[in-house]
Each structure stands twice: as structure tokens, then as C-alpha cells.
C-alpha atoms as a PDB file:
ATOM      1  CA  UNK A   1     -37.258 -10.013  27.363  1.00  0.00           C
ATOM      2  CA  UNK A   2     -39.467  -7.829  25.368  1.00  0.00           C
ATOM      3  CA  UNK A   3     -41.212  -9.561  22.335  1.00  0.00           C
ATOM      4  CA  UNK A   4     -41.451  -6.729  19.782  1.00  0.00           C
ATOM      5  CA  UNK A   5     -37.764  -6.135  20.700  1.00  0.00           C
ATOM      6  CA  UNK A   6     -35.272  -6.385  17.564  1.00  0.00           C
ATOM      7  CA  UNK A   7     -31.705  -6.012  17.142  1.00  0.00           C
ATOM      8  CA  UNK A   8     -30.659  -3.668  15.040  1.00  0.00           C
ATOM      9  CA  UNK A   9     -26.647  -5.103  13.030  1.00  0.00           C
ATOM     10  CA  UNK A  10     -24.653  -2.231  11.854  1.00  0.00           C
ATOM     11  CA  UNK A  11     -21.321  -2.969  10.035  1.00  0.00           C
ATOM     12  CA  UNK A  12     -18.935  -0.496  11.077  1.00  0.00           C
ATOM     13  CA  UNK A  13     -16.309  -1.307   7.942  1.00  0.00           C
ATOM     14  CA  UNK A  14     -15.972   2.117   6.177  1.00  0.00           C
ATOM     15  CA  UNK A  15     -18.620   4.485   8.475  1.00  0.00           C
ATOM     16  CA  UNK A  16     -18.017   7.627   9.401  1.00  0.00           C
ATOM     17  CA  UNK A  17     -17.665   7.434  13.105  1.00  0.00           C
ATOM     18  CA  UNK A  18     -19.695  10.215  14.159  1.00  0.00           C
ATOM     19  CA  UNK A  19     -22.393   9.403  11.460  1.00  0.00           C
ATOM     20  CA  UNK A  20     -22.549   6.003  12.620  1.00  0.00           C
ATOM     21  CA  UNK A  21     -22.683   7.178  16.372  1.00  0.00           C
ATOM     22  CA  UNK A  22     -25.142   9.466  16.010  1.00  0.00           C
ATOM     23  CA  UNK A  23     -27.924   7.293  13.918  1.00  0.00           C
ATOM     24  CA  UNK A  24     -27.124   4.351  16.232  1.00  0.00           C
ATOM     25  CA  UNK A  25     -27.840   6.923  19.533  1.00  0.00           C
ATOM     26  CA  UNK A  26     -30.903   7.638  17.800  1.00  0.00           C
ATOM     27  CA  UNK A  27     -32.119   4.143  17.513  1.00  0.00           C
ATOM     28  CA  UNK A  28     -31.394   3.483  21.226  1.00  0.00           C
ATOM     29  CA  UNK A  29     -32.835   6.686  22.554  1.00  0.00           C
ATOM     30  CA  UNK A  30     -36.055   6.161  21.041  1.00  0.00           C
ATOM     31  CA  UNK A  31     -36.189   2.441  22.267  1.00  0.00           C
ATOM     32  CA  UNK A  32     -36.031   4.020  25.661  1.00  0.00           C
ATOM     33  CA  UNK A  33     -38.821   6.348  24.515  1.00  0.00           C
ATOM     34  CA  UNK A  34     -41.367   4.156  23.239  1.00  0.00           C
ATOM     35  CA  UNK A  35     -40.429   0.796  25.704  1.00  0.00           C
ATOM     36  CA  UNK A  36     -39.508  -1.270  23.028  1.00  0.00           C
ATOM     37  CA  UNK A  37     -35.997  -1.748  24.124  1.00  0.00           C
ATOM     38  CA  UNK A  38     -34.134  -1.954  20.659  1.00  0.00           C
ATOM     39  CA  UNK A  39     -30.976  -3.610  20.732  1.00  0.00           C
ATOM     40  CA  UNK A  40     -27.982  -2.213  18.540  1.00  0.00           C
ATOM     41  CA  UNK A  41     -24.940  -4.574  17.659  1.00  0.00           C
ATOM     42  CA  UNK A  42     -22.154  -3.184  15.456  1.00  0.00           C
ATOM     43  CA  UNK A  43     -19.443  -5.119  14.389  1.00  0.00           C
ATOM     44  CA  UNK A  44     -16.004  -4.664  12.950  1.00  0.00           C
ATOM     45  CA  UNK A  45     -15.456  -1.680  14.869  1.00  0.00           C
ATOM     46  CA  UNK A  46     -11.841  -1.181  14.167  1.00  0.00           C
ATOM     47  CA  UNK A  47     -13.282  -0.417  10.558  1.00  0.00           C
ATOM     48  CA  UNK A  48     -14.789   2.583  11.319  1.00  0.00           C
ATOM     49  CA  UNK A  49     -13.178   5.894   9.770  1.00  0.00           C
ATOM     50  CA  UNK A  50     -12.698   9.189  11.110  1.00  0.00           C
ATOM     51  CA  UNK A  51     -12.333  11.857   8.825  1.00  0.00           C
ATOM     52  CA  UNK A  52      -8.951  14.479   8.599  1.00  0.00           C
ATOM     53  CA  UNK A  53      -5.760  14.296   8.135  1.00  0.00           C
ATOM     54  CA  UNK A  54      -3.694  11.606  10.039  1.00  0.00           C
ATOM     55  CA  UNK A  55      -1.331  13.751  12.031  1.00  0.00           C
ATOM     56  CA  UNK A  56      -4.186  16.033  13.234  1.00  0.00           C
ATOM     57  CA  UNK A  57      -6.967  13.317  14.499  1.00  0.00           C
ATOM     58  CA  UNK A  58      -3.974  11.206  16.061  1.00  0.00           C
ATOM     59  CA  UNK A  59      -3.370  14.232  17.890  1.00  0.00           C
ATOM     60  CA  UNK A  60      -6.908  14.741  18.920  1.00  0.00           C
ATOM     61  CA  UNK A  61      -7.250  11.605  20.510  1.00  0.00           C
ATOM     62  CA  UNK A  62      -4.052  11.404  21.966  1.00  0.00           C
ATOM     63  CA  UNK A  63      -4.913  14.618  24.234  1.00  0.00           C
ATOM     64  CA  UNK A  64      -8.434  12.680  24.589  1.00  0.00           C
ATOM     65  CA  UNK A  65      -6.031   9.913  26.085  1.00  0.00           C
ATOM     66  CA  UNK A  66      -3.570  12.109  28.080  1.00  0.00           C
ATOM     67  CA  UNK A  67      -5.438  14.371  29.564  1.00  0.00           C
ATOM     68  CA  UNK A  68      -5.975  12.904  32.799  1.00  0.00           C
ATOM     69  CA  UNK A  69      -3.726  11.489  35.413  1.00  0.00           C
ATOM     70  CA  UNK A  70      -2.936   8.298  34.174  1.00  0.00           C
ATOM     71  CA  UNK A  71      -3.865   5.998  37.392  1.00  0.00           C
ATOM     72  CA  UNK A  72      -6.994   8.189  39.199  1.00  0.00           C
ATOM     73  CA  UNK A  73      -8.778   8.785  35.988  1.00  0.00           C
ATOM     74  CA  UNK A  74     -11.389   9.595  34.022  1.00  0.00           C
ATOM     75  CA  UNK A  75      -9.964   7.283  31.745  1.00  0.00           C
ATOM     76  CA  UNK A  76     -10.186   7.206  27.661  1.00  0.00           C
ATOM     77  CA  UNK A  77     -10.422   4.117  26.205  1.00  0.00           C
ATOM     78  CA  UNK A  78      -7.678   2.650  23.833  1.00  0.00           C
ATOM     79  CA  UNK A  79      -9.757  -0.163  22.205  1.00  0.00           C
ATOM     80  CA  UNK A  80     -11.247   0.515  18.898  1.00  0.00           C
ATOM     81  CA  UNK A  81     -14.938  -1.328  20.168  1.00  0.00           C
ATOM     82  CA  UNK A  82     -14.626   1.083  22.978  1.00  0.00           C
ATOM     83  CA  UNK A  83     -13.989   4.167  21.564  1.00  0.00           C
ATOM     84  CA  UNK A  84     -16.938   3.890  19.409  1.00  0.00           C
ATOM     85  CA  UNK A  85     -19.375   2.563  22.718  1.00  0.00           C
ATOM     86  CA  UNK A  86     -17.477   5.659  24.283  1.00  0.00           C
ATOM     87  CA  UNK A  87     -18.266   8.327  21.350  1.00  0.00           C
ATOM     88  CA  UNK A  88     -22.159   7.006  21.574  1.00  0.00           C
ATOM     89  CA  UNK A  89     -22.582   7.278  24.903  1.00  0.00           C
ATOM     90  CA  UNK A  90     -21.408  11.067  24.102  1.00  0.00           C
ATOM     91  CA  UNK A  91     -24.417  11.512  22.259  1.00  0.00           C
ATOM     92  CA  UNK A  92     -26.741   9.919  25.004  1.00  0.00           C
ATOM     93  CA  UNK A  93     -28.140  11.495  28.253  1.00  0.00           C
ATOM     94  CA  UNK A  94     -26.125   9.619  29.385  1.00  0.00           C
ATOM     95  CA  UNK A  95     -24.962  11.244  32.882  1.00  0.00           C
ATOM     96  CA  UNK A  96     -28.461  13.614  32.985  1.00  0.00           C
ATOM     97  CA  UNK A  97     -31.290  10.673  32.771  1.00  0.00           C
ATOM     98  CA  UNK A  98     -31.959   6.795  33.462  1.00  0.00           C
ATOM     99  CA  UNK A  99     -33.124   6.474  29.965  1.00  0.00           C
ATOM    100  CA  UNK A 100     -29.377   7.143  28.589  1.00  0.00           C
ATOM    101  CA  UNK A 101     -28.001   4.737  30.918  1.00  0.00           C
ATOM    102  CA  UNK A 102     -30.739   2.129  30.175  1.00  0.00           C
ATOM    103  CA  UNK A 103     -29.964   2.907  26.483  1.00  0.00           C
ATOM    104  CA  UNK A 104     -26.297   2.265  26.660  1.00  0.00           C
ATOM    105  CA  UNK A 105     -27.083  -1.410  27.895  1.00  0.00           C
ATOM    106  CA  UNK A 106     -28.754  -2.288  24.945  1.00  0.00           C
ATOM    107  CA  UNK A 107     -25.508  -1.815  22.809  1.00  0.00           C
ATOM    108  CA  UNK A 108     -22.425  -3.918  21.801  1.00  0.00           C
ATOM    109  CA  UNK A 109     -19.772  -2.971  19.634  1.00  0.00           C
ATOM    110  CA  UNK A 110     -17.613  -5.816  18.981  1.00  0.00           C
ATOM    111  CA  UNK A 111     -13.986  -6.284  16.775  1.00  0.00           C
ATOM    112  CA  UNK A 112     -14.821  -8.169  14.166  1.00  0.00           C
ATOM    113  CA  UNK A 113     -17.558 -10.053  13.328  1.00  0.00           C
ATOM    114  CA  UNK A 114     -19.292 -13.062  15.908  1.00  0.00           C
ATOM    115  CA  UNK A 115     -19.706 -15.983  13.267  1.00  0.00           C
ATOM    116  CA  UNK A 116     -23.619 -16.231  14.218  1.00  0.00           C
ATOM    117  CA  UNK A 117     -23.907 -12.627  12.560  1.00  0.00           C
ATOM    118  CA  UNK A 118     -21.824 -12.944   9.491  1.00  0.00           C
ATOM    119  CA  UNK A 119     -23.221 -13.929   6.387  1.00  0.00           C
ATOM    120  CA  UNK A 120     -26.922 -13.368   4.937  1.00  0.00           C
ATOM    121  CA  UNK A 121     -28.800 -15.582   7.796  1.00  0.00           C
ATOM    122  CA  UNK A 122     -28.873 -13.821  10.990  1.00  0.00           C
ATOM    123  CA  UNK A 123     -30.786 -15.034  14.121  1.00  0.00           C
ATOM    124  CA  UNK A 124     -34.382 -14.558  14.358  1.00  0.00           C
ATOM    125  CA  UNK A 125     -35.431 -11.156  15.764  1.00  0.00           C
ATOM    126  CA  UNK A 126     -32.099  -9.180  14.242  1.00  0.00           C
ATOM    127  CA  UNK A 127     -32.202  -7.679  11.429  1.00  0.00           C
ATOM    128  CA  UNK A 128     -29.351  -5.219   9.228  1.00  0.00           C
ATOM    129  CA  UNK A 129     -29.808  -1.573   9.963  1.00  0.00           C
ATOM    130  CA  UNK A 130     -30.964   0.962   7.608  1.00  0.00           C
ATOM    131  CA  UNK A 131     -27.662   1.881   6.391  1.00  0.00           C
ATOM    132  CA  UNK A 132     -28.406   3.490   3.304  1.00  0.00           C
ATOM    133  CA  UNK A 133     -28.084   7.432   4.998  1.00  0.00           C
ATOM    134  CA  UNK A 134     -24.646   6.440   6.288  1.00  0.00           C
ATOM    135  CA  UNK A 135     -23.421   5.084   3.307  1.00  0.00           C
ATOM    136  CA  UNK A 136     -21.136   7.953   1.407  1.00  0.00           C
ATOM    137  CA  UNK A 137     -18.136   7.779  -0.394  1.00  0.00           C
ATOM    138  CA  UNK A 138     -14.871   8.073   1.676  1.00  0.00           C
ATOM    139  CA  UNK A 139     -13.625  11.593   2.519  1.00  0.00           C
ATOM    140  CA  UNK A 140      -9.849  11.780   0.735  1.00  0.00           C
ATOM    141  CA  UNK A 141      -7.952  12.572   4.123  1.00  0.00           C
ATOM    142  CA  UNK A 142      -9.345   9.217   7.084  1.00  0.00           C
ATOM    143  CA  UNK A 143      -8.213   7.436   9.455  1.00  0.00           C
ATOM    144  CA  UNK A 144      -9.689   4.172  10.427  1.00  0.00           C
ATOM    145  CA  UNK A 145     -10.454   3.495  14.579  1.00  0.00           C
ATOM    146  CA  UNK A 146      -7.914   0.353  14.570  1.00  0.00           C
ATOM    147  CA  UNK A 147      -5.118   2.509  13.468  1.00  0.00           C
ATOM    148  CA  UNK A 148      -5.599   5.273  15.714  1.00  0.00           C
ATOM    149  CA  UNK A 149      -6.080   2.623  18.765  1.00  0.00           C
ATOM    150  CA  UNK A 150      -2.636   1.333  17.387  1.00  0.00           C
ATOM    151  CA  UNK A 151      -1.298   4.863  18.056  1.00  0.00           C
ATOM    152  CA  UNK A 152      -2.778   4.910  21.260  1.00  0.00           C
ATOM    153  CA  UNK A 153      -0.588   2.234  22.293  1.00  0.00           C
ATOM    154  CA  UNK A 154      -3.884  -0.663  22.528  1.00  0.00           C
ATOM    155  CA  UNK A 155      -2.535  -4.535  23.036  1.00  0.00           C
ATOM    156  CA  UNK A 156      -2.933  -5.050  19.049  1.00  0.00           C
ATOM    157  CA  UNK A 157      -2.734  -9.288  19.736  1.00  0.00           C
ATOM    158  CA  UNK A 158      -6.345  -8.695  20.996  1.00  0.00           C
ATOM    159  CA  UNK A 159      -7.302  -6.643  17.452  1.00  0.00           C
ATOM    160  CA  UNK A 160      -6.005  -9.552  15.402  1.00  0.00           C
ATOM    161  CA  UNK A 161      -8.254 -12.220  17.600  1.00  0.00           C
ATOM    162  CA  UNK A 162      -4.927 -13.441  19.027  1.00  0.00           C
ATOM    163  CA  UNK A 163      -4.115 -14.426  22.633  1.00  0.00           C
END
């Protein structure tokens, strides 16, 4: 494990998706770049907004979902955490060079939030994210990611920490 390594904690609750996605791709890709190996944790995933009308981004990511045969694949995901691991890994090298792949391992994206990274005290070597470009008021027409994985048809026991 890398000492100058931190761990970046992103909360996820009213983000723009793609805004989100895109400074948190940034973070990891340069980690690969410099060797520092940043880490990246976001939490409360199903949180996360996407902006337009309901009926037209349910539709989007419904076609996401059905466009492929439904038992060979390429799958889409259905869970809110993946969906937004999925939509970073968009903005990654991901399938072009080993330093998108490495990057991708240094993220999580959990529902909710662990206990040991709630609150104002969080474990030596993470810190909060700069958040303060993300941060913008709400657009009037969103959707958040735990309603359109509801749509999707996602197990919804596992959203609400049930089992």
C-alpha cells in the first residue's frame, strides 16, 4: 500500500451524475498518472440525479438495459452503485490502456453510507472531496439513480439495506 495514497469520499446525495462521474474519473486517472494510486469512495449512490424529464431518461436507460440479448450479454447494470461505477468507467480508458483498468480498482461506489465514513471523523488517510465545483442547484426536470434502478426492475430489498 502506497503511503502518500488518500481516499478521496464523495457524497453522491443530490450530484449530477455525469458531473460527479467525470471529476471522480479525473481524480483516478491522474492517480494512475503520477503513481500515487488515489482511492475514490462515493457513497449514497442511489442519491445521485440525472437531469430531464422522467419519461425521457427512463427511456434512455431502459434501451441502455434492453439492448442486448438478455442471457449472452453485454449486460447493463440495474443497481444504482453500479450504474454510477458503470458511467465512470465510460469516462476511463478503460478498454484502450492498463492505466484505466488499474484506475477502476481504486473505486467503490456503495448504497448508502458504511458507518466508519459517516459523520465528521473519517479514518486516517481519507479525506471529503473537493465538492464545491459539483455543487449547483437542482435542474427543475431530475431523476434520482434509485428511482430509475426501480424502473429497471433492481431487487429494491437490497436498496433499503434489507435481506
Amino acid at each position: 500500500m502506497d503511503e502518500d495514497a488518500t481516499t478521496y469520499v464523495f457524497d453522491a446525495s443530490n450530484m449530477i451524475l455525469g458531473r460527479l462521474a467525470s471529476h471522480v474519473a479525473k481524480i483516478l486517472i491522474e492517480g494512475q498518472k503520477t503513481g500515487s494510486q488515489d482511492r475514490v469512495i462515493v457513497v449514497n449512490a442511489e442519491n445521485a440525479v440525472v437531469s430531464g424529464s422522467k419519461k425521457a431518461v427512463f427511456a434512455t436507460y431502459r434501451k441502455k438495459y434492453e439492448l442486448n440479448h438478455a442471457r449472452k450479454g453485454p449486460f447493463f447494470p440495474r443497481m444504482p452503485d453500479k450504474i454510477l461505477k458503470r458511467t465512470v468507467r465510460g469516462m476511463l480508458p478503460y478498454q484502450k490502456k492498463t492505466s484505466g483498468r488499474n484506475a477502476i480498482r481504486n473505486l467503490r461506489v456503495t448504497i448508502g453510507c458504511p458507518s466508519h465514513l459517516s459523520g465528521e471523523d473519517l479514518p486516517d488517510g481519507h479525506e471529503m472531496g473537493d465538492a464545491s465545483q459539483l455543487t449547483r442547484s437542482l435542474p427543475q426536470k431530475y431523476v434520482q439513480l434509485g428511482k430509475i434502478s426501480e424502473n429497471l426492475g433492481a431487487p429494491m430489498n437490497r436498496l433499503r439495506g434489507e435481506s
